[in-house]
C-alpha atoms as a PDB file:
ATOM      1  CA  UNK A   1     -11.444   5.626  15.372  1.00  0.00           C
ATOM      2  CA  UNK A   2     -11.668   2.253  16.178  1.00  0.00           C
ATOM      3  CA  UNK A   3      -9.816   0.766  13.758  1.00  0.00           C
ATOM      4  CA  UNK A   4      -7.289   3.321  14.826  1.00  0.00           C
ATOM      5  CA  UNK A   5      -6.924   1.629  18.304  1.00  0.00           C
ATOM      6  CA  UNK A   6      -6.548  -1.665  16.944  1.00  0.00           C
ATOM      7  CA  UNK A   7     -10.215  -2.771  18.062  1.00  0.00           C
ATOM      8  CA  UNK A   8     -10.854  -4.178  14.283  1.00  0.00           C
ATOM      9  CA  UNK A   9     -13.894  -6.364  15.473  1.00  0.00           C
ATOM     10  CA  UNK A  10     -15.388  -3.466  17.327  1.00  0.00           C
ATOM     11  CA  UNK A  11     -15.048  -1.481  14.110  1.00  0.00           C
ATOM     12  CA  UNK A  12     -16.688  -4.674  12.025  1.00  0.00           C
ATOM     13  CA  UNK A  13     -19.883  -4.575  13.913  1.00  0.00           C
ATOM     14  CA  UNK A  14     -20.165  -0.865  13.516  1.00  0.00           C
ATOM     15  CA  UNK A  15     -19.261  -0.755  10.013  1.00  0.00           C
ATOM     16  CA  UNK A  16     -21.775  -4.158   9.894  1.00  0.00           C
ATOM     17  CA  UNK A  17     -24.864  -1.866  10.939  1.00  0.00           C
ATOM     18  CA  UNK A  18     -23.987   0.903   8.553  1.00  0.00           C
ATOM     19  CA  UNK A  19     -23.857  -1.036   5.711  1.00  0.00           C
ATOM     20  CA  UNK A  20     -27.347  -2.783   6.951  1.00  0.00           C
ATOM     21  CA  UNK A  21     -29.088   0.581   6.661  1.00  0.00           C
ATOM     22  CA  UNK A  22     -26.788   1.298   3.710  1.00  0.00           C
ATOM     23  CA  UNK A  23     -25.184  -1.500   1.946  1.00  0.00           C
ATOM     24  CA  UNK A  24     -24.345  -0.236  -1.823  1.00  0.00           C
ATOM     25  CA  UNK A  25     -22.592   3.123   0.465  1.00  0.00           C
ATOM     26  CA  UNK A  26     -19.054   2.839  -0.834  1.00  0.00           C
ATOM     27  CA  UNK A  27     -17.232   4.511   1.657  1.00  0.00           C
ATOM     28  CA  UNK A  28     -19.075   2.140   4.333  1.00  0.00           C
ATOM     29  CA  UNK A  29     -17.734  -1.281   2.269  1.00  0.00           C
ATOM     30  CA  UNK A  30     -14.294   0.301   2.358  1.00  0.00           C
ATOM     31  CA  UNK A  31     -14.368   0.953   6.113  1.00  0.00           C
ATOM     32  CA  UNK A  32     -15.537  -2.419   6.536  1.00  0.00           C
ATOM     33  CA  UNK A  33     -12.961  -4.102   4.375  1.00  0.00           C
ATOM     34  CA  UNK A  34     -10.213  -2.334   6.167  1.00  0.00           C
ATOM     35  CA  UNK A  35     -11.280  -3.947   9.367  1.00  0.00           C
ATOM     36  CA  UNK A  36     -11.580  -7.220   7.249  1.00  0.00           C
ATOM     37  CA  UNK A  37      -8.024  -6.939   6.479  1.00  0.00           C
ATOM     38  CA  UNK A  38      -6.794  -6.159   9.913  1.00  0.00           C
ATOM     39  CA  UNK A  39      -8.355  -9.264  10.715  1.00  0.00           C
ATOM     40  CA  UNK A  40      -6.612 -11.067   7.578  1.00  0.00           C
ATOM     41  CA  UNK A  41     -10.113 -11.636   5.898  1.00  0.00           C
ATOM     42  CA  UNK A  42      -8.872 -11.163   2.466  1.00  0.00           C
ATOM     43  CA  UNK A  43     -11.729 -13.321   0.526  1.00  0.00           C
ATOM     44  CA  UNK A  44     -14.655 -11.965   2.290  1.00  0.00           C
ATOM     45  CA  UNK A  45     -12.789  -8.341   1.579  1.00  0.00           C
ATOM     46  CA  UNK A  46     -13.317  -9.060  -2.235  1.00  0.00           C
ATOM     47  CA  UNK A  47     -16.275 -10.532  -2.371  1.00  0.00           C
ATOM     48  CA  UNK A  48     -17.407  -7.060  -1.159  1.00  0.00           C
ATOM     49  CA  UNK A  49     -15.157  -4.476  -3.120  1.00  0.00           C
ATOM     50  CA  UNK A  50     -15.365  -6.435  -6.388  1.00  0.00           C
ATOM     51  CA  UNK A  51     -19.095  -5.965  -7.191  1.00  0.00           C
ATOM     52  CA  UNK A  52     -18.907  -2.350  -5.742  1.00  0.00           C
ATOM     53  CA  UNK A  53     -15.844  -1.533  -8.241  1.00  0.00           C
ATOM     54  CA  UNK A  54     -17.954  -2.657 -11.553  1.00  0.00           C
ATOM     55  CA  UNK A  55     -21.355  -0.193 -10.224  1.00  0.00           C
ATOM     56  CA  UNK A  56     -18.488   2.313  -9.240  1.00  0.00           C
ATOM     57  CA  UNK A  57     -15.874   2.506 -12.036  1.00  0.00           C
ATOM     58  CA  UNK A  58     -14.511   5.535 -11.835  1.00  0.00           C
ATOM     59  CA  UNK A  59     -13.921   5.461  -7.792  1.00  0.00           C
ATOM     60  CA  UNK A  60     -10.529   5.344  -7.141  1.00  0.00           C
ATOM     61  CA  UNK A  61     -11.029   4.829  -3.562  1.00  0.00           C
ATOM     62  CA  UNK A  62     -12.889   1.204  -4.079  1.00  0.00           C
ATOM     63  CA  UNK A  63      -9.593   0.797  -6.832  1.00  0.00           C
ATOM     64  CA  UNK A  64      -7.058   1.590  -4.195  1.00  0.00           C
ATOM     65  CA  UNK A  65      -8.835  -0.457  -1.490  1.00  0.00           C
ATOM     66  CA  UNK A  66      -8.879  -3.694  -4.039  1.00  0.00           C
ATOM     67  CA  UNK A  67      -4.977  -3.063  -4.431  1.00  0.00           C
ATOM     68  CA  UNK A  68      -4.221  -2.921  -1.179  1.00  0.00           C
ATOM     69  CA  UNK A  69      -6.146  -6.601  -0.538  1.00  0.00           C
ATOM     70  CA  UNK A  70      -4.514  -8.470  -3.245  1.00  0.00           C
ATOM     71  CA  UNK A  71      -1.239  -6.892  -2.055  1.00  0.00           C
ATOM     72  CA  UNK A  72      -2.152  -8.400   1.061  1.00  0.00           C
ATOM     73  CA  UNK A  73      -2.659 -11.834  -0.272  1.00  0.00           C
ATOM     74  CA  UNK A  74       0.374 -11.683  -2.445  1.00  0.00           C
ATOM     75  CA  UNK A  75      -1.108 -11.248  -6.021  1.00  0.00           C
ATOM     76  CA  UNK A  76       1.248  -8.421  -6.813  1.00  0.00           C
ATOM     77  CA  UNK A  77       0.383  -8.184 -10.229  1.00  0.00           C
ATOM     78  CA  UNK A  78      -3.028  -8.016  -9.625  1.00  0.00           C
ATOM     79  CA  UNK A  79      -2.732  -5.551  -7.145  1.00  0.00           C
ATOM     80  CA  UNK A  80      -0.665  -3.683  -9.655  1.00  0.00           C
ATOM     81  CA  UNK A  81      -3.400  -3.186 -12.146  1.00  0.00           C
ATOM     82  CA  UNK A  82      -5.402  -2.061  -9.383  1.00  0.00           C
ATOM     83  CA  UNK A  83      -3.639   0.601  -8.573  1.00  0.00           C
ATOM     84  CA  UNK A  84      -2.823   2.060 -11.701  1.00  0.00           C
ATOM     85  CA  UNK A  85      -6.313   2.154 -12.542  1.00  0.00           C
ATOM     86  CA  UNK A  86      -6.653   3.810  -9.076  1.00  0.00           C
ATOM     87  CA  UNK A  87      -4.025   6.469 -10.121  1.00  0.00           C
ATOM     88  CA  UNK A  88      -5.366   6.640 -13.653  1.00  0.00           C
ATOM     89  CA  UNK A  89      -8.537   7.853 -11.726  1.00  0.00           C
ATOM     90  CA  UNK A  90      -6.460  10.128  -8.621  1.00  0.00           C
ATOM     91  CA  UNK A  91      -3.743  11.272 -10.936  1.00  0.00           C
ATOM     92  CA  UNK A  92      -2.388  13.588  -7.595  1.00  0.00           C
ATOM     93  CA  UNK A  93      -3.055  10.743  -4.911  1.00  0.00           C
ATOM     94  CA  UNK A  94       0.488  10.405  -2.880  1.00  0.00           C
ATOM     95  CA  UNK A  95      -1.343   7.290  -1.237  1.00  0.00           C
ATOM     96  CA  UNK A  96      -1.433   5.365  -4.712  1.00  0.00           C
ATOM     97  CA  UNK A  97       1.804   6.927  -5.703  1.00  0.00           C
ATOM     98  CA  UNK A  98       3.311   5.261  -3.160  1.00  0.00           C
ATOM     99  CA  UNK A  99       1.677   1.960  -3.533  1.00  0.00           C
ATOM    100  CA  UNK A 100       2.599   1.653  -7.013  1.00  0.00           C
ATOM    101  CA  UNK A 101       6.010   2.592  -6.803  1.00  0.00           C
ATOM    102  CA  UNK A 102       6.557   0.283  -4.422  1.00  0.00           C
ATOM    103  CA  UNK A 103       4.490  -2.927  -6.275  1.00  0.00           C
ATOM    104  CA  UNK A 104       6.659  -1.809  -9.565  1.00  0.00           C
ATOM    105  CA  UNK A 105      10.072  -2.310  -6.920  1.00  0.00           C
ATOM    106  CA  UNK A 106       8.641  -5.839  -5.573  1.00  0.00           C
ATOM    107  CA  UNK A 107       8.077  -7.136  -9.006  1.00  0.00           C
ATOM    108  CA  UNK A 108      11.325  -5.059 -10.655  1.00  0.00           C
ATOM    109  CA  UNK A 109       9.447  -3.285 -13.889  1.00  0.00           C
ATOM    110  CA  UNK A 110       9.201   0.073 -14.865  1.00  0.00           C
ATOM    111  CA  UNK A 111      11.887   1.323 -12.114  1.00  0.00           C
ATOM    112  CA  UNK A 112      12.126   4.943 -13.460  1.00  0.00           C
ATOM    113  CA  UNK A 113       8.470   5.285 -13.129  1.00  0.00           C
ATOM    114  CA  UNK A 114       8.742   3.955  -9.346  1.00  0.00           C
ATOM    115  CA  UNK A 115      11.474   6.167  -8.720  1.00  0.00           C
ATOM    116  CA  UNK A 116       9.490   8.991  -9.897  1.00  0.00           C
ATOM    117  CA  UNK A 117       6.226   8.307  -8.543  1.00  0.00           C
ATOM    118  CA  UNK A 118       8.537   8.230  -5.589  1.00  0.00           C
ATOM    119  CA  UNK A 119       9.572  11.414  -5.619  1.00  0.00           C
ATOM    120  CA  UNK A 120       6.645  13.008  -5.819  1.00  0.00           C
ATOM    121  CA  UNK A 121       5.541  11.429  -2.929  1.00  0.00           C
ATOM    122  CA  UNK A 122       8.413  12.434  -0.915  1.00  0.00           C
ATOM    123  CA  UNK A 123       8.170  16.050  -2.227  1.00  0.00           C
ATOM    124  CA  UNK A 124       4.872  16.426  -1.074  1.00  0.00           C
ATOM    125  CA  UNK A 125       5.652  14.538   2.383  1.00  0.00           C
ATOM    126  CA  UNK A 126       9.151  14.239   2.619  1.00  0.00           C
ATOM    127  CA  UNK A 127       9.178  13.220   6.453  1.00  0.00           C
ATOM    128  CA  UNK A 128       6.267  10.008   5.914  1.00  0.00           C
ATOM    129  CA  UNK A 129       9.155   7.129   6.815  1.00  0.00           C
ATOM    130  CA  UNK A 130       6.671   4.494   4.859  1.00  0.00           C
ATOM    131  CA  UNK A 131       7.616   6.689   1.764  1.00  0.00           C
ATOM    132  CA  UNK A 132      10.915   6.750   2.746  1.00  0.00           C
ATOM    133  CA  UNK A 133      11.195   3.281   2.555  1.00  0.00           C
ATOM    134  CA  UNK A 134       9.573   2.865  -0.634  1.00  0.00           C
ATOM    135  CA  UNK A 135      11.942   5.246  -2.149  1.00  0.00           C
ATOM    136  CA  UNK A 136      14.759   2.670  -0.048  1.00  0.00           C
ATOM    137  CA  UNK A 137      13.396  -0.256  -1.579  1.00  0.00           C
ATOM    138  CA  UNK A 138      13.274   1.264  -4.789  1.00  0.00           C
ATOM    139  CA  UNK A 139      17.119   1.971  -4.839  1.00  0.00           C
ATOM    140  CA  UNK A 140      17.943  -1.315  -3.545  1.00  0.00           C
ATOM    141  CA  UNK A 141      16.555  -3.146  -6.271  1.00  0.00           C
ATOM    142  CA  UNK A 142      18.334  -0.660  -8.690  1.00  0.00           C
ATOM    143  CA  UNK A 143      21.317  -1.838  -7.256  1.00  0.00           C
ATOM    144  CA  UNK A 144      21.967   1.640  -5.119  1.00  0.00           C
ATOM    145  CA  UNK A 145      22.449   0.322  -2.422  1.00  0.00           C
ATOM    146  CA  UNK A 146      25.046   2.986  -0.496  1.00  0.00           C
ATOM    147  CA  UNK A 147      21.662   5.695  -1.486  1.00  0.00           C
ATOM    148  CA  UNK A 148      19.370   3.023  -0.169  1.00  0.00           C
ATOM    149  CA  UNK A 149      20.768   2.796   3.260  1.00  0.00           C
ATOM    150  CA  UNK A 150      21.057   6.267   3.794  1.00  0.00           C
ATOM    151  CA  UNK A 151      17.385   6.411   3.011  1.00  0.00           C
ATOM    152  CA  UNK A 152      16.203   3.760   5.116  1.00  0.00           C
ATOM    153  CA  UNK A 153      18.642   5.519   8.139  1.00  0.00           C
ATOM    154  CA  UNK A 154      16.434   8.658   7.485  1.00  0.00           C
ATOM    155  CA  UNK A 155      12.893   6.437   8.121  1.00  0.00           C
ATOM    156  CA  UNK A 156      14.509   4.774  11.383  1.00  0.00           C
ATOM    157  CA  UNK A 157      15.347   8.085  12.545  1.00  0.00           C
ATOM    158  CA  UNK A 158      11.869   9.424  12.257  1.00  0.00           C
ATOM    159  CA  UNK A 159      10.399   6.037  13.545  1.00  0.00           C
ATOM    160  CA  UNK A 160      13.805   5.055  15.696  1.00  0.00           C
ATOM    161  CA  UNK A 161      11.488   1.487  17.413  1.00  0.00           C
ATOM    162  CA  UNK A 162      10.037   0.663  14.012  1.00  0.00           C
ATOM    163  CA  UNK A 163      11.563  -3.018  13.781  1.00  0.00           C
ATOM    164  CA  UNK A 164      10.383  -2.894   9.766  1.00  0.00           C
ATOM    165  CA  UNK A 165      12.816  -0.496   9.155  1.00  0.00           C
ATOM    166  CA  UNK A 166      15.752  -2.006  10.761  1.00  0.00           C
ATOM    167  CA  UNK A 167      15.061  -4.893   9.179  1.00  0.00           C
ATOM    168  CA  UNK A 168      14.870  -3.303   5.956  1.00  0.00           C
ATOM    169  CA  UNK A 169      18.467  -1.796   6.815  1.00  0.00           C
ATOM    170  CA  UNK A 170      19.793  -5.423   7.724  1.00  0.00           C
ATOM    171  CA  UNK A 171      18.847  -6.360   4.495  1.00  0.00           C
ATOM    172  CA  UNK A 172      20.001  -3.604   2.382  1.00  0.00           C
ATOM    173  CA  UNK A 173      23.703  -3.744   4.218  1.00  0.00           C
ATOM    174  CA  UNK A 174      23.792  -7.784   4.447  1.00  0.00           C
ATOM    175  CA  UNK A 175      22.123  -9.027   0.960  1.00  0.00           C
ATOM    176  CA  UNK A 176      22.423  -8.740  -2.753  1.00  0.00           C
ATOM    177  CA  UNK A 177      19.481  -7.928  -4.588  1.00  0.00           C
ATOM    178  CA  UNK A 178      17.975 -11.121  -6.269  1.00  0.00           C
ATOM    179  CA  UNK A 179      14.791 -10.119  -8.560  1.00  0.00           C
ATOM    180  CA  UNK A 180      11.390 -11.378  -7.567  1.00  0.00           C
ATOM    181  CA  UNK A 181      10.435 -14.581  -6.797  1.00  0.00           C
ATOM    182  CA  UNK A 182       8.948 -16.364 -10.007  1.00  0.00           C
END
């Protein structure tokens, strides 16, 4: 709830005297790492999912929260390997689905598998405008760009004072796709 309202140091503390009484409780390190993230604590994040992950190995929760840290620091292709082992775990998770499709876009590999992770997402929730734009971004990079901007018009309408969006739109009418940044 807190973390909901944006009060991320509120939700520390809280998540700080769980995980006294409880500190190997899973779901407690991954509430607590969210609000490390919100506050751009990325280090301190991993230095308390990592060692979690190897006792937990087949939680694809802790897998999911990992990707989501070093997608958040930039390490895409660690963050990739993350999540698939996240999926490999969730096989029917739309939140990983997602993720992944959208790391595979950034970094421009296995596009069809994007595209249908993708869909799936989109079947399930077909009016979630952050799957929209994955599906966008996906599209873009394949070079469809006319499909991409009718996409990303679909997310703005749902979320019409989402800057993201519109920024995404600007891009996808204004630039040429260039491949990832080596």
């Amino acid at each position: 709830v807190l973390l909901g309202r944006g009060e991320a140091d509120s939700a520390k503390e809280e998540f700080q005297k769980a995980l006294n009484i409880d500190p190997e409780n899973s779901d407690f390190v991954i509430g607590m790492v969210t609000a490390l993230v919100e506050k751009n604590e990325l280090d301190q994040s991993l230095k308390l999912l990592l060692p979690i992950s190897q006792k937990e190995p087949n939680n694809p929760k802790l897998f999911y929260s990992i990707c989501n840290v070093y997608t958040k620091k930039r390490y895409l292709t660690v963050a990739t390997g993350h999540c698939e082992k996240s999926l490999e775990l969730s096989k029917d998770d739309h939140e990983t689905m997602n993720r992944l499709a959208w790391l595979y876009s950034k970094k421009n590999i296995k596009l069809e598998v994007a595209f249908d992770l993708s869909s799936k997402t989109l079947e399930a929730f077909p009016d979630r405008p952050e799957f929209i734009d994955t599906l966008s971004e996906i599209l873009y990079v394949k070079g469809e760009t006319v499909k991409a901007i009718k996409n990303i018009q679909k997310a703005i309408s749902i979320m019409p004072n989402e800057p993201y969006y519109k920024k995404q739109l600007w891009k996808f009418k204004n630039t040429k796709y260039k491949g990832p940044k080596k």
